[in-house]
Each structure stands twice: as structure tokens, then as C-alpha cells.
Protein backbone atom coordinates (compact mmCIF):
# COMPACT_ATOMS: atom_id res chain seq x y z
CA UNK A 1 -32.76 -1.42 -26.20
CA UNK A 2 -31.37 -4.27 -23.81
CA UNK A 3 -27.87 -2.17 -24.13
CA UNK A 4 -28.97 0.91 -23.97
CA UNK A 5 -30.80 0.20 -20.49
CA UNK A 6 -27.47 -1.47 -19.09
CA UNK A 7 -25.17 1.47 -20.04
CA UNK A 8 -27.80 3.93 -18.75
CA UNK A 9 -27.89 2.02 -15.38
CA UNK A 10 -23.69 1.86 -15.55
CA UNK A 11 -23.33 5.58 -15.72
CA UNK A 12 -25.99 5.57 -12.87
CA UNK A 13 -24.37 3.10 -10.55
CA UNK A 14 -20.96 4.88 -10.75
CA UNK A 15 -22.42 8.26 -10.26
CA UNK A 16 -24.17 6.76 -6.97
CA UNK A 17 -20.21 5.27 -5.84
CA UNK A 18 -18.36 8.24 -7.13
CA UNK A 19 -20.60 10.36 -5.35
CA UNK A 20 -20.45 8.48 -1.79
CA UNK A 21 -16.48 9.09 -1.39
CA UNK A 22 -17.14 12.53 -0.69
CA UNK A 23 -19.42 11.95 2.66
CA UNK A 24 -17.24 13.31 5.54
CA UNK A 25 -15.96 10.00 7.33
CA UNK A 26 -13.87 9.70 10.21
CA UNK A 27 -9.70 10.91 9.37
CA UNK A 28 -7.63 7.56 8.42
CA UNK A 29 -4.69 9.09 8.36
CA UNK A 30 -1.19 9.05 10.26
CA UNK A 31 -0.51 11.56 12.86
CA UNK A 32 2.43 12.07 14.48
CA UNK A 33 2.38 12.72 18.53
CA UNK A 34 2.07 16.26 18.53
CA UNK A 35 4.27 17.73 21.08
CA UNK A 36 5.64 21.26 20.23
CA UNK A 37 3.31 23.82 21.77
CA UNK A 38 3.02 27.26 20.38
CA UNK A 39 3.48 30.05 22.96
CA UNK A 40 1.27 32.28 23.26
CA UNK A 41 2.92 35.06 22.73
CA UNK A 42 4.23 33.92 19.43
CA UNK A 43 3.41 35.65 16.08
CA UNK A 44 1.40 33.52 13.91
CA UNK A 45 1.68 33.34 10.14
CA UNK A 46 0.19 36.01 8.02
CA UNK A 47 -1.79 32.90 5.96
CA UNK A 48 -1.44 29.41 5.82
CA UNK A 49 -1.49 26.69 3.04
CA UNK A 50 -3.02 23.62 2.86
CA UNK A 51 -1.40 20.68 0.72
CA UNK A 52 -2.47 17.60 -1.10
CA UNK A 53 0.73 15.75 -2.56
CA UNK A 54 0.05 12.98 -4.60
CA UNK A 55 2.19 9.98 -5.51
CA UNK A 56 2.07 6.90 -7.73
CA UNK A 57 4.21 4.01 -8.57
CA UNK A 58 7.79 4.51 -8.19
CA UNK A 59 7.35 8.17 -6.44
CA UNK A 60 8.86 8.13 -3.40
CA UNK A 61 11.87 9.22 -4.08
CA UNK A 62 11.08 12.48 -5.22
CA UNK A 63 7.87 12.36 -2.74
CA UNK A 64 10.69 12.96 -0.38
CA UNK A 65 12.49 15.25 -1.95
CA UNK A 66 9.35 17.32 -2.58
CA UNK A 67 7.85 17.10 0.91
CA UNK A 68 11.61 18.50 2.38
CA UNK A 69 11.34 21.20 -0.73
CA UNK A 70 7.94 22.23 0.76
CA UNK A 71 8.13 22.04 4.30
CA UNK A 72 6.76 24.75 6.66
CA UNK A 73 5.80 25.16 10.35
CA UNK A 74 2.79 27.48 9.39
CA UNK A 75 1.45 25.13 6.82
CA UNK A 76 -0.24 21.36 6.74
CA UNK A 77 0.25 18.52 4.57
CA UNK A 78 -1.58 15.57 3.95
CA UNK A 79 0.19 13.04 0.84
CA UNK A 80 -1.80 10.49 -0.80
CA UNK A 81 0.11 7.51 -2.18
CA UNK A 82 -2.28 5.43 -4.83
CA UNK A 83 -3.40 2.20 -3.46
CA UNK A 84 -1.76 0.54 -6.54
CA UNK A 85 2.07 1.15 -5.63
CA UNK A 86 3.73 -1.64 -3.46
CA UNK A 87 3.34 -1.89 -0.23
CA UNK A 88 6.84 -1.27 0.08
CA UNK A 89 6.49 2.31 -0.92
CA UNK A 90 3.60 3.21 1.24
CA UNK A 91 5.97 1.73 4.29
CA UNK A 92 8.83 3.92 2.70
CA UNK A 93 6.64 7.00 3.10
CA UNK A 94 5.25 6.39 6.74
CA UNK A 95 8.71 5.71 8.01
CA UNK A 96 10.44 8.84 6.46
CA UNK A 97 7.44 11.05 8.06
CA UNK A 98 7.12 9.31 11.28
CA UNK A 99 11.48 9.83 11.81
CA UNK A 100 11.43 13.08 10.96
CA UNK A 101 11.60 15.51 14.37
CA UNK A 102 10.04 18.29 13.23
CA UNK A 103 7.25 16.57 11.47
CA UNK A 104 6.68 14.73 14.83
CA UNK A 105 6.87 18.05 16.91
CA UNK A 106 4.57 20.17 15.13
CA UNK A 107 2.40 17.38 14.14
CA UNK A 108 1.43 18.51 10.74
CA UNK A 109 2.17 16.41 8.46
CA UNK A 110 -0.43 13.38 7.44
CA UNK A 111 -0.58 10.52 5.37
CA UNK A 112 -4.40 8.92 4.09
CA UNK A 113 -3.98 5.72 6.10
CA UNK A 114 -6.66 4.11 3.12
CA UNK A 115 -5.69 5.59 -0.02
CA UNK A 116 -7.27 5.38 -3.23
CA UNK A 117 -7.02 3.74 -6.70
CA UNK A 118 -6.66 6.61 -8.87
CA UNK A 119 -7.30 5.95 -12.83
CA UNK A 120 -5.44 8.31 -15.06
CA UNK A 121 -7.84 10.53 -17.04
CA UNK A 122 -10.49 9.35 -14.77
CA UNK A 123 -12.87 10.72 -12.12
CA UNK A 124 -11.08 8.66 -9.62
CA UNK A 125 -8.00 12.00 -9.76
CA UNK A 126 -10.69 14.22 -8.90
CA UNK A 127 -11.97 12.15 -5.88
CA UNK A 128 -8.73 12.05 -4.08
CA UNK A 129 -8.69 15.42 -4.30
CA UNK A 130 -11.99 16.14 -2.73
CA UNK A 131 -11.59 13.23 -0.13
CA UNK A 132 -8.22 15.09 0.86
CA UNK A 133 -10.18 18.54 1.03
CA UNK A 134 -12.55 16.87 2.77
CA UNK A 135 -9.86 15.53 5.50
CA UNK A 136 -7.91 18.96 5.70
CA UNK A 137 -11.49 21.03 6.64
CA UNK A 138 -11.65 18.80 9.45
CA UNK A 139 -8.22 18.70 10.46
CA UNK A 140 -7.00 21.99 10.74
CA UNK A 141 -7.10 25.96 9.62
CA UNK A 142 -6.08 27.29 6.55
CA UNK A 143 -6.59 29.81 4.23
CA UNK A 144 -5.40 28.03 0.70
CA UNK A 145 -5.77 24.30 -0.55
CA UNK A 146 -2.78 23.46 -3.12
CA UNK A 147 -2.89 20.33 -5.07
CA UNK A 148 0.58 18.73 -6.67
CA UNK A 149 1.88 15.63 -7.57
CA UNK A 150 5.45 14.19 -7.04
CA UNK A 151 6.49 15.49 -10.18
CA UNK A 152 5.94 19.15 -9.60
CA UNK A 153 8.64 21.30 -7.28
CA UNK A 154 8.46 24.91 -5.81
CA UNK A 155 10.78 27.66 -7.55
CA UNK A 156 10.20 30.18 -4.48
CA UNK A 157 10.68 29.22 -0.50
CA UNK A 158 7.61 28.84 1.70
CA UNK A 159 8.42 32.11 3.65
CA UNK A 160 8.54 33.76 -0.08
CA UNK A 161 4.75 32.41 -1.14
CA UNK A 162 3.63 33.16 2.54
CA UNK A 163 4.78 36.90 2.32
CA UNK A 164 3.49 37.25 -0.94
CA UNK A 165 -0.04 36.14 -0.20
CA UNK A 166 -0.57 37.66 2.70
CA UNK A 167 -1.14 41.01 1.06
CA UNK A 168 -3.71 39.04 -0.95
CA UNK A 169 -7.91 39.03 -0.30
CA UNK A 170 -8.74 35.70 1.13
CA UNK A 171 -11.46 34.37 -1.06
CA UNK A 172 -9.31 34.64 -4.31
CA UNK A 173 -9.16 31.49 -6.25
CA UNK A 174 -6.30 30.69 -8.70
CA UNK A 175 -7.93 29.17 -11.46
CA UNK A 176 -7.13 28.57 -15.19
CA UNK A 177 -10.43 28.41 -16.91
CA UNK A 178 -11.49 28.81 -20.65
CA UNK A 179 -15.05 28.05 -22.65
CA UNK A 180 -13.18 28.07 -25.55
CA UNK A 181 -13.27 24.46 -24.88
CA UNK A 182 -12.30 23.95 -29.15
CA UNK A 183 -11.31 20.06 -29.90
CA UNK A 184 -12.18 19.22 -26.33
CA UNK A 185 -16.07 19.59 -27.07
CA UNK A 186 -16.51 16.21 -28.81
CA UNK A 187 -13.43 14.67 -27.37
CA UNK A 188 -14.34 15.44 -23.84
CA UNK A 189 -17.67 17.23 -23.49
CA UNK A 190 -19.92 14.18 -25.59
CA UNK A 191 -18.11 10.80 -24.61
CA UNK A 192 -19.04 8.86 -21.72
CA UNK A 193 -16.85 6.48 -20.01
CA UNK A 194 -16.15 4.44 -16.69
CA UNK A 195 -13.46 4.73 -14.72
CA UNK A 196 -12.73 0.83 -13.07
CA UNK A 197 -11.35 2.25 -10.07
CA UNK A 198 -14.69 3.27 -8.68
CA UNK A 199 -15.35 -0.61 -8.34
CA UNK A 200 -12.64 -2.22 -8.90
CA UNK A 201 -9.28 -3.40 -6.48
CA UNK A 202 -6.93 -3.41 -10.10
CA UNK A 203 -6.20 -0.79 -11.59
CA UNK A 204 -6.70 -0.51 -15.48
CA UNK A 205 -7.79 2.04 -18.39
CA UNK A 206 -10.44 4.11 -18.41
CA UNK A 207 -13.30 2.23 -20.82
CA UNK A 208 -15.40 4.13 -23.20
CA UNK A 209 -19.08 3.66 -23.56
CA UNK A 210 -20.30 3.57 -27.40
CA UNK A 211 -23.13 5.66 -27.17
CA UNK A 212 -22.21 9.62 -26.75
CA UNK A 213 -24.50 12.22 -24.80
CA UNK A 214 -25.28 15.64 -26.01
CA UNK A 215 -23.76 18.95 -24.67
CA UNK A 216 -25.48 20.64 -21.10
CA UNK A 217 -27.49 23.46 -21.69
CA UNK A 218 -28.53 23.86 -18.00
CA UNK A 219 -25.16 24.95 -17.20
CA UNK A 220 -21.78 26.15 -19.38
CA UNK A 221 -18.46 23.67 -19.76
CA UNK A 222 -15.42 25.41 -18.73
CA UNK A 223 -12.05 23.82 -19.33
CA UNK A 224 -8.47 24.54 -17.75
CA UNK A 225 -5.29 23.02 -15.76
CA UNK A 226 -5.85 20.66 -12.85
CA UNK A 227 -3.61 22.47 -10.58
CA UNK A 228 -5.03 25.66 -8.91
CA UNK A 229 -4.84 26.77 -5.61
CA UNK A 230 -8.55 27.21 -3.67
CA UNK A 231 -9.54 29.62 -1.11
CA UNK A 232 -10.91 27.89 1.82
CA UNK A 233 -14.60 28.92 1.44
CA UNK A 234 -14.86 27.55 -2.02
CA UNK A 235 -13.71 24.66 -0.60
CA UNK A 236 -15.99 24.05 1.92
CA UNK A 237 -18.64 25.10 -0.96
CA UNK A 238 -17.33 22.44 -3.12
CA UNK A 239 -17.81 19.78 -0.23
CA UNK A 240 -20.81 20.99 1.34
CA UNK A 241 -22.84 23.78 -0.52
CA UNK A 242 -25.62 25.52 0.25
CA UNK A 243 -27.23 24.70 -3.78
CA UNK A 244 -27.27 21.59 -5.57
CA UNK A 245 -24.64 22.64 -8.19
CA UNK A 246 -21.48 21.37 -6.78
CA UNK A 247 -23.26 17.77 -6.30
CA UNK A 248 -25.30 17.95 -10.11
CA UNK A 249 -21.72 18.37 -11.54
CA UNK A 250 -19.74 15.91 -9.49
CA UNK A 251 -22.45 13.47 -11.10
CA UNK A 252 -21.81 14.97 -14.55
CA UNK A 253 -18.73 14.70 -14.03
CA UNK A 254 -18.14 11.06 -13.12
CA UNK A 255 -18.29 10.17 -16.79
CA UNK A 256 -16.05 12.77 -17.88
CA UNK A 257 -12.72 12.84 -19.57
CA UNK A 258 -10.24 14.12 -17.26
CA UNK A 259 -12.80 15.94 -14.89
CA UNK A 260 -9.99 17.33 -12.86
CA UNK A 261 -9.84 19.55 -15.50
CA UNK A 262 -13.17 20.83 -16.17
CA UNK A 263 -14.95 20.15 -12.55
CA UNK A 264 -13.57 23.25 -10.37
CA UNK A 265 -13.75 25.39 -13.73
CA UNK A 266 -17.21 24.79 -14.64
CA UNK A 267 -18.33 24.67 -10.46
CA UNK A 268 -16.50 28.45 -10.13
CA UNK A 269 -17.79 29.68 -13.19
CA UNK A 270 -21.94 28.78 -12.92
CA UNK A 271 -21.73 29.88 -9.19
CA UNK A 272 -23.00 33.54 -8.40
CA UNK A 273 -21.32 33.35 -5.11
CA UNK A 274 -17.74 32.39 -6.59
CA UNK A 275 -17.60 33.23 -10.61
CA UNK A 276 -16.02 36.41 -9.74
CA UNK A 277 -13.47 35.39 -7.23
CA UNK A 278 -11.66 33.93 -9.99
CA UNK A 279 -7.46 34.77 -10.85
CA UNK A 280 -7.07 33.06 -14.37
CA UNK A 281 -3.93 31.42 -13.93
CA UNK A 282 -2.43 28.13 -12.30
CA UNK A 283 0.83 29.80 -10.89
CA UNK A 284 2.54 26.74 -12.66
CA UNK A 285 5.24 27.12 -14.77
CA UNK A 286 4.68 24.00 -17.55
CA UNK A 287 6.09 23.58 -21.18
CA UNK A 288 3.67 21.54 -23.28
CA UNK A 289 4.33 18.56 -26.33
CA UNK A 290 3.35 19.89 -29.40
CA UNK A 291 0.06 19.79 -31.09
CA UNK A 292 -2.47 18.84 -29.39
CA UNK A 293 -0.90 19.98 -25.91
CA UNK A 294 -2.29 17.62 -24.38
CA UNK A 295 1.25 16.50 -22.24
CA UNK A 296 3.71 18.42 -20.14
CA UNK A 297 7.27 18.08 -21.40
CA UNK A 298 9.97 17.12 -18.86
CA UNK A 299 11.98 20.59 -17.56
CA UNK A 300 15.81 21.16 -17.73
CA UNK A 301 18.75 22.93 -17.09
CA UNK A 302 17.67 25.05 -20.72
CA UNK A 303 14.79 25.82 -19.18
CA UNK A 304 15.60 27.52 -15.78
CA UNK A 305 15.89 30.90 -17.06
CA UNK A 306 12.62 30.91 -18.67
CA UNK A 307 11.18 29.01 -14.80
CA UNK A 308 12.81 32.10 -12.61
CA UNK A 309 11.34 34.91 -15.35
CA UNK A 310 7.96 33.63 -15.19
CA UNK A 311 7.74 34.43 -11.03
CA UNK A 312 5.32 31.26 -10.52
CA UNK A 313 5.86 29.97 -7.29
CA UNK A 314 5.97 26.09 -8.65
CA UNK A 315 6.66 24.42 -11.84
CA UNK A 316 6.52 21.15 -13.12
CA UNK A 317 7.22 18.10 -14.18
CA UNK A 318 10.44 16.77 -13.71
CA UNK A 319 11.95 13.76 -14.04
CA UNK A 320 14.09 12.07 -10.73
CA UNK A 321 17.43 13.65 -9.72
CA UNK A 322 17.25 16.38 -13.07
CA UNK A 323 20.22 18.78 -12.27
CA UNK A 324 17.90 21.59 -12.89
CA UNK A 325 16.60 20.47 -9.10
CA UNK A 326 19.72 20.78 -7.57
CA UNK A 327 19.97 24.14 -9.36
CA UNK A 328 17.01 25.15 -7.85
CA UNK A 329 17.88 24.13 -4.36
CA UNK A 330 21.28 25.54 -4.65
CA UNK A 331 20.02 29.12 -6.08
CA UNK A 332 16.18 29.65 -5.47
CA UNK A 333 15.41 27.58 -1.98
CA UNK A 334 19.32 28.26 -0.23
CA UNK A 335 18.63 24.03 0.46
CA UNK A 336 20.98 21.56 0.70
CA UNK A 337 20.83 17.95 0.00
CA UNK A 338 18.68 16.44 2.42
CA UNK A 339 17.46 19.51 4.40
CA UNK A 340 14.51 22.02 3.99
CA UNK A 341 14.29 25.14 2.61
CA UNK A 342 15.87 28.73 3.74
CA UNK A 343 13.21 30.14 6.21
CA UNK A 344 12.91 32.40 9.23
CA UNK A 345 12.27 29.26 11.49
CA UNK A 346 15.24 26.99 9.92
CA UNK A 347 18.23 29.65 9.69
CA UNK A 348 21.72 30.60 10.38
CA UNK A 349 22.68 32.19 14.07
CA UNK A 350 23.83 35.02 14.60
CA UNK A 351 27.53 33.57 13.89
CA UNK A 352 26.67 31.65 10.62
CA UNK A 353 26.48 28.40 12.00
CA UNK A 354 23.74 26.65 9.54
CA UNK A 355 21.05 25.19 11.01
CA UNK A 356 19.10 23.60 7.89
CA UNK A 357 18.88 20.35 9.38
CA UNK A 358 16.73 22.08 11.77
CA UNK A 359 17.02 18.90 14.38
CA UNK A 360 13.86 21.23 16.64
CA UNK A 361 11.95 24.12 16.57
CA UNK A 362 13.01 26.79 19.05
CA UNK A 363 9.62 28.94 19.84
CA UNK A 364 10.98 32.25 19.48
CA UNK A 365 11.24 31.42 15.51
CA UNK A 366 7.21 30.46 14.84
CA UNK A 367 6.02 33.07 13.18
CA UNK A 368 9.31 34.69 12.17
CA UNK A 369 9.32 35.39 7.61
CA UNK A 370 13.06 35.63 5.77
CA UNK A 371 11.85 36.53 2.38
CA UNK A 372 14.03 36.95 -0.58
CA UNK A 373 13.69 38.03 -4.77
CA UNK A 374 11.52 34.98 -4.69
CA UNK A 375 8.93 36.95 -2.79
CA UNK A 376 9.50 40.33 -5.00
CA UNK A 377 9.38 38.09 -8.21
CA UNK A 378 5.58 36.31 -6.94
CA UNK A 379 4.44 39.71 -5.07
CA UNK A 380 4.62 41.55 -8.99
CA UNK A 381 3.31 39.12 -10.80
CA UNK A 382 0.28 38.76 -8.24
CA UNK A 383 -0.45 42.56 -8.14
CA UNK A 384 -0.85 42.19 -11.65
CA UNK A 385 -3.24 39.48 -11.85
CA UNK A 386 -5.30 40.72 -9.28
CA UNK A 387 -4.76 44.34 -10.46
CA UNK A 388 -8.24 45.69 -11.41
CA UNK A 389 -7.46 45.74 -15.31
CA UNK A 390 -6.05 42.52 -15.54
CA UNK A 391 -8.30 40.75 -12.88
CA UNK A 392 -11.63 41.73 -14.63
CA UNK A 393 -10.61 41.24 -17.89
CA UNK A 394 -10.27 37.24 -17.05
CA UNK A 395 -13.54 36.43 -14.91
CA UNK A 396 -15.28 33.88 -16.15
CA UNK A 397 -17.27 34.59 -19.85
């Protein structure tokens, strides 16, 4: 009885902690001096993306490379480096951003000032992705939130994925969700376990408690991949909605196996208001181990073809410096080594001269799309997932 009490008050106590990182507190993150001003009369961006980037231990290098990859005038960035990697890194990170001109001119790129511990498996992965939704709400406007780690990398430009959206209702959500939830039911849906880095300054594993709980019957488990992209109102739902669900299952969930990948699916799919806003599909392109599936294999040179084919705007993971990057630079972004991406606003002139290190902004090019295939490529494949057929098909069962 003694131990039954003390893990029942556990599970409690971290439910109480997990639960207090989401109330709104003020932004501790770094801002550059904001001192490019949009004209007036300068066209704005058919939609705009909002981006966690998250980094570990031994990241930064292709944190950089990533951020570069990714960069856009129209869109915002905040990158979360876990509290665990050296100082070192974290200084690495702030100086690149703060030395970069254009980061510094339009003021748009963040880092969390006091980052989290983040466990993997645990609840802690989903709280740094709340906290940064959170921060982003109150920083600036956006139609999308996109989470990704250092290891994933775009396969289409910025001005491709912005095209390609904007013909695109704005309350879609790009979610993979299943409640076939198979092996996962007693693997993830009946044990209960603590993550340490709700409590704890050291990180460690994930510890199980002995004692397993039955499956909900007040709502339905949904499973899927961690990476989606969410539509600003569900969002703000997730943060601050008008029902208790989003709160009863970020308590549920603090005791949950990998909750990053079962908290937005289940949340979407019990809600009236959002069930049927949902695209099933992560617009990653991943490879998986064999049997159970459980981890992403690296991606190579062999599988490039297979990357461009699928039309999914990122893919992922890769290991530092692959060739199959500089492949992608060199064919799919038109980016060289140390630059950004092709894009209306970092071009050529009118005689050829490159400008990819794109030292400034000039005005006139805010607002101004150079799309290529990429766009085509992501503009077919999301007609067809949100193509009547297709889209109703996958709601949520």
C-alpha cells in the first residue's frame, strides 16, 4: 500500500510540474536589433511559417547548416538548444545568429535564452515544443508552426513551400495519425514512467514505474510521427483552449511513452472543432530500421531519387556533412556552401552577378516568390491530399 501511495503521488507531482511549463511567461530569448523596415508599399508573403529547430549535443554544426538551408525573410525562427550540451555550443549558436546581417536586419530569428532538459522518449520533447509555441504566439504572425530537429533538412526552397501553401485553406493541419495503435497499446498506452528532466538539472533515462494503468475510455489513443506542421488556431487551442481536453491530456500524457507522438494525434482527433481539419501525412520523407520501425535510418546518396519522387518538402535524418546534402544544395535549393537558399529576395541581377551571400535586404525584393519544380512537385502532391477523395478518406476514425 505504502508504494502504491508514493507512485500515485509521483505521477501526480510531475503532472502538476509538467503542466506549469506551459503558463505563458515573459520571452527569454535573443533578439537581434531589428532595423530593416518594411515599406509600405511592399507585397507581403502569401503565408508565413513558424519554426521550432531543435538541437542536442554535438548539433551545431549542422544547426547551422540547417538554419542557412531554411532561411526566409517572410518566415520566423526560434531554435532551442537542450540545456545539457556545453556551454560552448550554446555560445557557438548565439554568435553565428547575432553576426549574421540579415538575421540582425529583419530581426527574426530567436534563440530560448533558458532552454530545457529534454529526455529522449520523454514528456520533456513535447514541452519544448509547446513552450516554443507558446513563445512564437506571442512573438509574431504566422499561419503554420513546423517542428524539426538538426537532423532533418528541406528538399524544396522556402519560396517553393510558400507558393505551394498559399493556395492551401488556413486551418489545415498536417498530421500523421492512426488508432491502429497495434504493439504500441501495452508498450505505450499501459506503462507509466517519469521523465527526470521535469525535476532534475542531469539528464538521464526515462524510469519506469512497476505498476501499469489501464487503457482511457473517456477519450480514444491515436498514434503517429512527431513532426507535423500546425495551423495557427490549433495552436493557440493547444495552449489555451476553450475545453478542458488539451490540459486532461497534457496530464495523461506526462507519463507517456514518447507523447510527442500520441499528444497532438489524440488532442486533433477527440476535438469537434479540429478532428476534421486533419491532412494524414507528416510531409517527411523518412526510411525506417526494420521490424519494429521504431528508428529512422540515416539517408544517402542511394536514396535521393526516391527523396525528390516523394515531393515532401523535408526529409530526414542525416548524418553531418552526408554528400547527399551537398547534392541537395547543389540541385534542389541552387545553395552554395555557406549561403542560403535560391529565393526571390536573395537572387542574381539582372547581369548574373550572384548575390547568395545576400550581405542586405534591398526592399523592393520583400515579398517577391522565384519558385521552381520544387513548388510543382509539393503543389501535386498537396492537391491530392487535400483533394476531397483522398482528404476524407483519412480524417480521423
Amino acid at each position: 500500500m505504502g508504494i502504491k501511495i508514493f507512485t500515485i503521488f509521483l505521477i501526480i507531482l510531475t503532472s502538476i510540474i509538467f503542466s506549469l511549463l506551459y503558463i505563458p511567461t515573459q520571452l527569454t530569448i535573443f533578439k537581434p536589433s531589428k532595423t530593416f523596415i518594411i515599406p509600405s508599399y511592399a507585397k507581403p508573403y502569401p503565408v508565413t511559417f513558424a519554426y521550432l529547430i531543435s538541437a542536442s549535443r554535438g548539433d551545431s554544426h549542422k544547426l547551422k547548416r540547417l538554419i542557412l538551408a531554411l532561411y526566409h525573410p517572410g518566415n520566423y525562427y526560434l531554435i532551442h538548444v537542450d540545456s545539457g550540451a556545453p556551454v560552448s555550443e550554446h555560445l557557438e549558436i548565439a554568435k553565428f545568429v547575432s553576426s549574421e546581417p540579415v538575421f540582425g536586419q529583419l530581426g527574426n530569428v530567436w534563440i530560448v535564452g533558458k532552454p530545457n532538459l529534454v529526455t529522449y522518449r520523454g514528456p520533456t520533447m513535447l514541452a519544448t515544443t509547446l513552450h516554443a509555441m507558446s513563445m512564437l504566439l506571442r512573438t509574431a504572425k504566422w499561419d503554420w508552426f513546423i517542428n524539426l530537429s538538426a537532423s532533418d533538412y528541406p528538399l524544396v526552397t522556402q519560396d517553393d513551400l510558400i507558393h505551394a501553401f498559399s493556395a492551401l485553406p488556413k486551418d489545415l493541419n498536417f498530421i500523421q495519425h492512426s488508432s491502429h495503435l497495434g504493439w504500441k497499446l501495452n508498450k505505450r498506452g499501459k506503462p507509466i514512467i517519469i521523465d527526470p528532466a521535469l525535476y532534475s538539472l542531469n539528464k538521464s533515462e526515462i524510469w519506469w514505474v512497476i505498476k501499469q494503468r489501464s487503457l482511457p475510455t473517456s477519450f480514444k489513443l491515436y498514434t503517429g510521427s512527431a513532426w507535423t506542421i500546425l495551423s495557427r488556431s490549433f495552436a493557440e487551442y493547444c495552449l489555451v483552449g476553450w475545453d478542458n481536453l488539451p490540459r486532461t491530456l497534457l496530464l495523461y500524457y506526462t507519463n507517456f511513452v514518447s507523447s510527442p507522438e500520441g499528444y497532438f494525434q489524440t488532442l486533433i482527433c477527440n476535438s469537434q472543432d479540429y478532428k476534421n481539419t486533419t491532412v494524414n501525412h507528416d510531409l517527411h520523407y523518412i526510411t525506417w530500421d526494420n521490424p519494429p520501425k521504431q528508428h529512422p535510418r540515416s539517408l544517402g546518396l542511394k536514396d535521393y531519387r526516391r527523396m525528390v519522387l516523394s515531393s515532401r518538402p523535408f526529409a530526414r535524418k542525416f548524418k553531418q556533412n552526408d554528400p547527399v546534402l551537398n547534392k541537395i544544395d547543389r540541385d534542389l535549393l541552387k545553395r552554395r556552401r555557406g549561403q542560403f537558399s535560391y529565393g526571390g529576395w536573395c537572387s542574381k541581377d539582372e547581369i548574373g552577378k550572384s548575390h547568395g551571400t545576400c550581405p542586405g535586404l534591398e526592399s523592393e525584393k520583400y515579398g517577391v516568390l522565384r519558385t521552381g519544380t520544387g513548388s510543382r512537385r509539393l503543389r501535386t502532391l498537396l492537391t491530392k491530399l487535400s483533394s476531397a477523395q483522398s482528404f476524407n478518406k483519412r480524417q480521423c476514425k
